[in-house]
Protein backbone atom coordinates (compact mmCIF):
# COMPACT_ATOMS: atom_id res chain seq x y z
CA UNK A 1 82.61 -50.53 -57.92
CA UNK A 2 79.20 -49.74 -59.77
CA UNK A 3 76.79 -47.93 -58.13
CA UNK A 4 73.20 -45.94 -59.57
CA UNK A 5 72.34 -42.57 -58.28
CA UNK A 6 68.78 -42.25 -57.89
CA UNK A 7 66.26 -39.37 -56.43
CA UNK A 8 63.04 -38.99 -54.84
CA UNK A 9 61.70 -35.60 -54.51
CA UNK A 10 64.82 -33.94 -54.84
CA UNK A 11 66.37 -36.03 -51.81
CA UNK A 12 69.23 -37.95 -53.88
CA UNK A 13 71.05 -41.27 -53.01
CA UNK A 14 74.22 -43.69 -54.19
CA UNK A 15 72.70 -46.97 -54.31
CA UNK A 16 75.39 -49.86 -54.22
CA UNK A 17 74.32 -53.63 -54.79
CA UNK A 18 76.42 -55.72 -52.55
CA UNK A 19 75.15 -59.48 -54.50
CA UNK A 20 77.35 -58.02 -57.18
CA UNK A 21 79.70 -55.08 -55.99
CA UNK A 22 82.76 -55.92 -53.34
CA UNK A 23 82.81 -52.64 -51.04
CA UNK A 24 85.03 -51.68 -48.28
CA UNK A 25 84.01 -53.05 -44.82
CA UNK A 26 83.92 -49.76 -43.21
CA UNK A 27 80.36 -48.37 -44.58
CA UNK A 28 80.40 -45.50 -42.38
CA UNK A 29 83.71 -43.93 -44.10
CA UNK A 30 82.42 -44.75 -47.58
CA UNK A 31 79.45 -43.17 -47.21
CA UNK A 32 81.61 -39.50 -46.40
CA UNK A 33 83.64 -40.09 -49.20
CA UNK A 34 80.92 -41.16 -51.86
CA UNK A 35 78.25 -38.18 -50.38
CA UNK A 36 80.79 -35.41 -50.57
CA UNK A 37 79.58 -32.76 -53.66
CA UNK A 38 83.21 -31.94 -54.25
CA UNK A 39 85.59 -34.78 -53.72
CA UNK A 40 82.67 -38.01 -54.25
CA UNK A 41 79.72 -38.61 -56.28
CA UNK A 42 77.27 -36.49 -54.41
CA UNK A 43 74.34 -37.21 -52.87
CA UNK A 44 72.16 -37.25 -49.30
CA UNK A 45 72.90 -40.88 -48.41
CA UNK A 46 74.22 -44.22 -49.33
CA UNK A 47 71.90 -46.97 -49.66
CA UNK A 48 73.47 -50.68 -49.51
CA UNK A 49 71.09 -53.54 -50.87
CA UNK A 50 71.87 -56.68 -48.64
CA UNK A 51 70.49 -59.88 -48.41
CA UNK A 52 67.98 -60.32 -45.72
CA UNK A 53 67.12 -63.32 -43.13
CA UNK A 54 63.77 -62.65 -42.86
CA UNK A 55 62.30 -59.93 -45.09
CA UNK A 56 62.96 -59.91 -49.17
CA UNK A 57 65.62 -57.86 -48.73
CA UNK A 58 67.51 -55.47 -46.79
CA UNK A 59 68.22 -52.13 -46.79
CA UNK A 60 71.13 -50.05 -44.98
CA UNK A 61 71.49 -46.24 -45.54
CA UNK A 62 74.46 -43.81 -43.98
CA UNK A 63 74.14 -40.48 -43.73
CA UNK A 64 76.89 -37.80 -45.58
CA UNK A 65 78.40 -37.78 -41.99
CA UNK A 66 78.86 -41.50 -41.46
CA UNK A 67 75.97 -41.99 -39.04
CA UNK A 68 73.43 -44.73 -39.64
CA UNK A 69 69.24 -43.70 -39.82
CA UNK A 70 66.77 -46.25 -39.10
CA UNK A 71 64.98 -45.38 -42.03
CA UNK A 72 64.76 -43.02 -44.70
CA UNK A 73 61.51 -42.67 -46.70
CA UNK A 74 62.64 -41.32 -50.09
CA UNK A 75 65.27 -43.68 -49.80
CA UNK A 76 63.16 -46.88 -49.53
CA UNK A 77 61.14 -45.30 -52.68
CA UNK A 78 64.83 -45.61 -54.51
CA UNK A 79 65.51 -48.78 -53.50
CA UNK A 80 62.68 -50.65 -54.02
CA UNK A 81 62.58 -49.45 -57.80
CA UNK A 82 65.67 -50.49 -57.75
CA UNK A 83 65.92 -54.22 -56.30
CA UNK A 84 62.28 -54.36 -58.72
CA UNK A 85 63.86 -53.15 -61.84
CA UNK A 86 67.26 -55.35 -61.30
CA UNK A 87 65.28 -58.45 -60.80
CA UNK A 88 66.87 -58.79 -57.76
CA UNK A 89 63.49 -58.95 -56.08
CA UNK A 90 60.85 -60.03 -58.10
CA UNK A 91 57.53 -58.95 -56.46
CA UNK A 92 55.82 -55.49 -56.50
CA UNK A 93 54.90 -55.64 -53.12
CA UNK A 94 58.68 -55.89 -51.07
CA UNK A 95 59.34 -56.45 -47.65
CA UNK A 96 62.65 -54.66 -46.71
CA UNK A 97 64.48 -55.15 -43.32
CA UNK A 98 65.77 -51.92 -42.26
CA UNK A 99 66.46 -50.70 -38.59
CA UNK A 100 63.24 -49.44 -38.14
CA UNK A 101 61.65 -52.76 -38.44
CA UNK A 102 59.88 -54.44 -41.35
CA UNK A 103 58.95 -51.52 -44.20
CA UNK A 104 56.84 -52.47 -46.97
CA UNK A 105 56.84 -50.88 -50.27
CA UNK A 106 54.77 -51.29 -53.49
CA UNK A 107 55.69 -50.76 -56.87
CA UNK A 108 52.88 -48.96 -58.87
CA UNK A 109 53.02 -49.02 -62.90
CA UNK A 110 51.03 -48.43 -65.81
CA UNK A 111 52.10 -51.21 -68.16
CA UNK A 112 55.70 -52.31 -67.97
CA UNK A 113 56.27 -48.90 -66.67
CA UNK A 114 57.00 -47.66 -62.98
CA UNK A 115 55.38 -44.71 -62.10
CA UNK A 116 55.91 -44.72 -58.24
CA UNK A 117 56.60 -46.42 -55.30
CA UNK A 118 53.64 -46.83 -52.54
CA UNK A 119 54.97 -46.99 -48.89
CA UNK A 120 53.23 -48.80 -45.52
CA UNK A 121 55.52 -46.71 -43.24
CA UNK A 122 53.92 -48.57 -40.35
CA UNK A 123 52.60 -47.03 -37.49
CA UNK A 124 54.20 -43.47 -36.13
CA UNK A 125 54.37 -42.80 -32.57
CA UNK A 126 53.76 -39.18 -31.16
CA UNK A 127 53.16 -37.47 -27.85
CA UNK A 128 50.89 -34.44 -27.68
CA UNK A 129 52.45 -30.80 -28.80
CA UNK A 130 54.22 -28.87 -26.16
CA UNK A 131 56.25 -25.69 -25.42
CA UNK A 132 59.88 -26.23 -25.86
CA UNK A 133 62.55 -23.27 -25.30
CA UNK A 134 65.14 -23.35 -27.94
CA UNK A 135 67.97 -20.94 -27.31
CA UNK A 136 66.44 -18.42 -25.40
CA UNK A 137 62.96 -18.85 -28.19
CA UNK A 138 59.31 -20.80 -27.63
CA UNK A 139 58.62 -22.99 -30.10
CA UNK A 140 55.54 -25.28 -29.90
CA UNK A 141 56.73 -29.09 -31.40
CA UNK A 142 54.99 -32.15 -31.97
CA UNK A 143 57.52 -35.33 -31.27
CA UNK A 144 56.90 -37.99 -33.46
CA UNK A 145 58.56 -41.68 -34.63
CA UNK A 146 58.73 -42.60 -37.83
CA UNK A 147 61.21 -44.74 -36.75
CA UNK A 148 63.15 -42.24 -36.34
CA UNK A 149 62.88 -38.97 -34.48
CA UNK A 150 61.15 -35.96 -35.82
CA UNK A 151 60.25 -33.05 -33.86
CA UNK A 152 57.75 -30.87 -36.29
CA UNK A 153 57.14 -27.07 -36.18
CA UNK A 154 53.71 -25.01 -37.22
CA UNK A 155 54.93 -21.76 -38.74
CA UNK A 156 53.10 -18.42 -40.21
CA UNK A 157 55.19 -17.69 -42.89
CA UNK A 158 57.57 -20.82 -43.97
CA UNK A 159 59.85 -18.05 -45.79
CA UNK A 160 60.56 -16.63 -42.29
CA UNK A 161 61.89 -18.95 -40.87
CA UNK A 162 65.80 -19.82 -40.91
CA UNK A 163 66.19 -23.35 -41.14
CA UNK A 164 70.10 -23.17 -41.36
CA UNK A 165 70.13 -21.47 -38.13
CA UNK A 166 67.40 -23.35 -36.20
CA UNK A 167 67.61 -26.72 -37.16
CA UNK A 168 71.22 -28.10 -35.53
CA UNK A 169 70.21 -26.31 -32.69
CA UNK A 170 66.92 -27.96 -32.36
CA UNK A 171 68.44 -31.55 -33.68
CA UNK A 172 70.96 -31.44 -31.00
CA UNK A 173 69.38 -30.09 -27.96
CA UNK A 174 69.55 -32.20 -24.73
CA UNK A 175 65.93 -33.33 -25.16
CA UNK A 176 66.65 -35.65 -27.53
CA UNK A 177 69.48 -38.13 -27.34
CA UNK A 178 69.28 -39.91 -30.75
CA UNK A 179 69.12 -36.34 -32.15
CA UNK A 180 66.26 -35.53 -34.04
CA UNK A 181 65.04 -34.33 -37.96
CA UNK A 182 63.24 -30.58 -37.76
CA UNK A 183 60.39 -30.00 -39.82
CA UNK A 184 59.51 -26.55 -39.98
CA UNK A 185 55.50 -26.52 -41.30
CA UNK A 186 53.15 -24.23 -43.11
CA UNK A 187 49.45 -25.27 -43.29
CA UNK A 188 47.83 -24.43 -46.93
CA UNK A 189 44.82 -26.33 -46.07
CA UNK A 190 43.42 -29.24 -44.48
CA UNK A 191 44.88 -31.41 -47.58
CA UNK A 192 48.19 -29.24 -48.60
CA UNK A 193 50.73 -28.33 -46.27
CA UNK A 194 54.37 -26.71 -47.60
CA UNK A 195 57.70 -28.18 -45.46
CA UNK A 196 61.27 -27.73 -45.07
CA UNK A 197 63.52 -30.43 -43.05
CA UNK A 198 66.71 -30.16 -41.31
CA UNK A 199 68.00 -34.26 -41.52
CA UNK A 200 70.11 -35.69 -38.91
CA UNK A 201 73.05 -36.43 -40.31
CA UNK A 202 72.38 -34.49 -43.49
CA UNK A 203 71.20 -30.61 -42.96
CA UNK A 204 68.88 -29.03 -44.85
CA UNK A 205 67.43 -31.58 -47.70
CA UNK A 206 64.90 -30.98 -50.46
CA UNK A 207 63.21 -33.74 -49.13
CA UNK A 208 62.51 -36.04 -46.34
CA UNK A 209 59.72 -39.19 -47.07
CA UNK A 210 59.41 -39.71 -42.93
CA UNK A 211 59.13 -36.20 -42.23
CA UNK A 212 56.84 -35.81 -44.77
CA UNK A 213 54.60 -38.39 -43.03
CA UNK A 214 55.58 -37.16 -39.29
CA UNK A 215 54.25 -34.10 -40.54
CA UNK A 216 50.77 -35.08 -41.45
CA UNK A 217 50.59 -36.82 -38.10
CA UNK A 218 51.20 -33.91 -36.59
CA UNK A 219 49.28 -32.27 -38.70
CA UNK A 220 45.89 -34.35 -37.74
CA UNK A 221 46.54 -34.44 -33.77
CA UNK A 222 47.15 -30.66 -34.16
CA UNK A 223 43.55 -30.71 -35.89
CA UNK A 224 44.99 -28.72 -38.66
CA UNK A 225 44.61 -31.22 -41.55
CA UNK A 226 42.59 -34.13 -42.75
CA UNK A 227 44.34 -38.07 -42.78
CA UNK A 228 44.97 -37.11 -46.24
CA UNK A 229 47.24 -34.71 -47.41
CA UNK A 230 50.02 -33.48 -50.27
CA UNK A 231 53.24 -31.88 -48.60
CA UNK A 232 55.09 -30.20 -50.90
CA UNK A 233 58.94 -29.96 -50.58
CA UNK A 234 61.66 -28.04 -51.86
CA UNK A 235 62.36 -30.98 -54.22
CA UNK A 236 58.96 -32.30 -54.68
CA UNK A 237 55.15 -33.52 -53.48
CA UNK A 238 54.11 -36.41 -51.05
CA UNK A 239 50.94 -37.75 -50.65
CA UNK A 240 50.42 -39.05 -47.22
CA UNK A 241 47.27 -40.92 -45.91
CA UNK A 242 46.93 -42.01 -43.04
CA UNK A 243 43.18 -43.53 -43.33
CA UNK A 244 42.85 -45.14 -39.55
CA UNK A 245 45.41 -43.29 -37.41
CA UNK A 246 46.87 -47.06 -37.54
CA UNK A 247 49.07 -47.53 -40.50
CA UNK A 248 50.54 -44.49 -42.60
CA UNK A 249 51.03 -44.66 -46.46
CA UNK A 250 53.48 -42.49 -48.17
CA UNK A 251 53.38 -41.85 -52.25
CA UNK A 252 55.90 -40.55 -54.37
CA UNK A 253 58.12 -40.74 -56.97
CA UNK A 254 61.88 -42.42 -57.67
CA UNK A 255 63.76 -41.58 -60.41
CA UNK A 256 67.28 -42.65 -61.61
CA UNK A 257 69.87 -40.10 -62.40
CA UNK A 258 72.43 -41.93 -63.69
CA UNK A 259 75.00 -45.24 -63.56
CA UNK A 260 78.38 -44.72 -62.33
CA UNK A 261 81.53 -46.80 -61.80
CA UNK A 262 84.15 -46.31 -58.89
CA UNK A 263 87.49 -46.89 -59.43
C-alpha cells in the first residue's frame, strides 16, 4: 500500500489514494496503526482521497486515536497539493467534500511551481467570550466552529501556560459533547498573534489550520486584532483574513516529506 507523507506547518499527515491503493475497510484502526511514532509511519492524521458525488473530490481524515474530524485545515492544504500534483484533479481551484461541508481550496504557483495552498474555510460560527471554570480555575474562552469545535484562550505570557496539563481537561469537559480543540493565544499585535493547540484526537500539535482561523475570529470579536492577521505556530505561520466577517481565508504552506510503501 503506497502512501505520501506530507506537512503543513509542522502538522504532518499519511495521505493514501484510494483510486489506486486497496486499504483495509476499517479506517479508524488504520489510522492508529499508521499514526503511531514507534510502531507506524508517524504522523497527526490520515488523510484518504475518495471519489466524491458532488464536489471534485473527497476528503476523509482520522485522528492518531481512530476518531474522525470534520475538517482539518493543514490537512486540506496537503491534500489538495496532492490530488493537483497527481492529476487526479485537474483544476487549481478544488471543491472537496469533507464532513464539514463543501471546502474550497486554491492552488497558488509561480510558474509550474506550487508555492501554497489558499483556503475558503467558509463561514465560522462563534458565541460571545465568557467565564468558564476549569478545574477549580477561570478562564475566559471564545467558542467557535470551524466546523469543528474550538474553544480559544487569551493569555499574558504563552510560555506560562501548560498546554499538556490544560488542554484534555478543557477538550473533555461536560460543556462540550463533541469535545473540543484548545487554543491557548498570545496577542503580538493587531496583525500577529503566537498560538499553541491541544487537537481532539491528537494532543498537542505544531499546528492546527482551523484553529489558526478560530483564533483570528476570536481575535476580531475580542477587538484585539484586525480581519487580517499572521499566527505563528510551533511548526509554522498562517495568514488568516477574514475581509467581511462572512467568509474566512486561510494561507499556508504544504510540503511533501517523503513516498512510502506498506507492506
Amino acid at each position: 500500500m503506497r502512501f505520501v507523507k506530507m506537512q503543513g506547518a509542522g502538522n504532518d499527515f499519511v495521505i493514501i489514494n484510494t483510486f489506486t491503493e486497496s486499504i483495509p475497510e476499517n479506517y479508524s484502526q488504520l489510522a492508529v496503526k499508521i499514526c503511531d511514532r514507534n510502531f507506524g509511519v508517524g504522523a497527526d492524521g490520515l488523510i484518504l482521497v475518495l471519489p466524491s458525488q458532488k464536489n471534485d473530490i473527497k476528503m476523509r481524515i482520522f485522528n492518531p486515536d481512530g476518531s474522525e474530524p470534520e475538517m482539518c485545515g493543514n490537512g486540506i492544504r496537503c491534500f489538495a497539493r496532492f490530488v493537483y500534483e497527481e492529476k487526479i484533479v485537474s483544476k487549481k481551484i478544488i471543491e472537496v467534500e469533507t464532513l464539514a461541508g463543501t471546502i474550497i481550496p486554491e492552488i497558488i504557483t509561480e510558474g509550474e511551481i506550487v508555492i501554497g495552498v489558499k483556503v475558503d474555510m467558509g463561514v465560522p460560527e462563534f458565541s460571545l467570550p465568557e467565564t468558564v471554570k476549569f478545574a477549580g480555575i477561570d478562564f475566559e474562552i471564545t467558542k467557535v466552529n470551524m466546523g469543528n469545535p474550538h474553544c480559544v484562550i487569551f493569555v499574558e505570557d504563552l510560555n506560562k501556560i501548560d498546554v499538556s496539563k490544560w488542554g484534555p481537561i478543557i477538550e473533555n469537559d461536560s460543556m462540550f459533547p463533541h469535545k473540543t480543540n484548545v487554543e491557548f493565544v498570545q496577542v503580538i499585535n493587531d496583525s500577529t498573534m503566537k498560538m499553541k493547540v491541544w487537537e481532539r484526537g491528537a494532543g498537542i500539535t505544531l499546528a492546527c489550520g482551523t484553529g489558526a482561523c478560530a483564533t483570528l475570529v476570536a481575535g476580531v470579536i475580542n477587538n484585539k486584532t484586525s480581519m487580517k492577521a499572521e499566527v505563528i505556530l510551533s511548526g509554522g505561520t498562517l495568514l488568516i483574513e477574514w475581509p467581511d466577517k462572512k467568509k474566512i481565508y486561510m494561507t499556508g504552506p504544504a510540503e511533501l516529506v517523503f513516498k512510502g510503501e506498506i507492506i
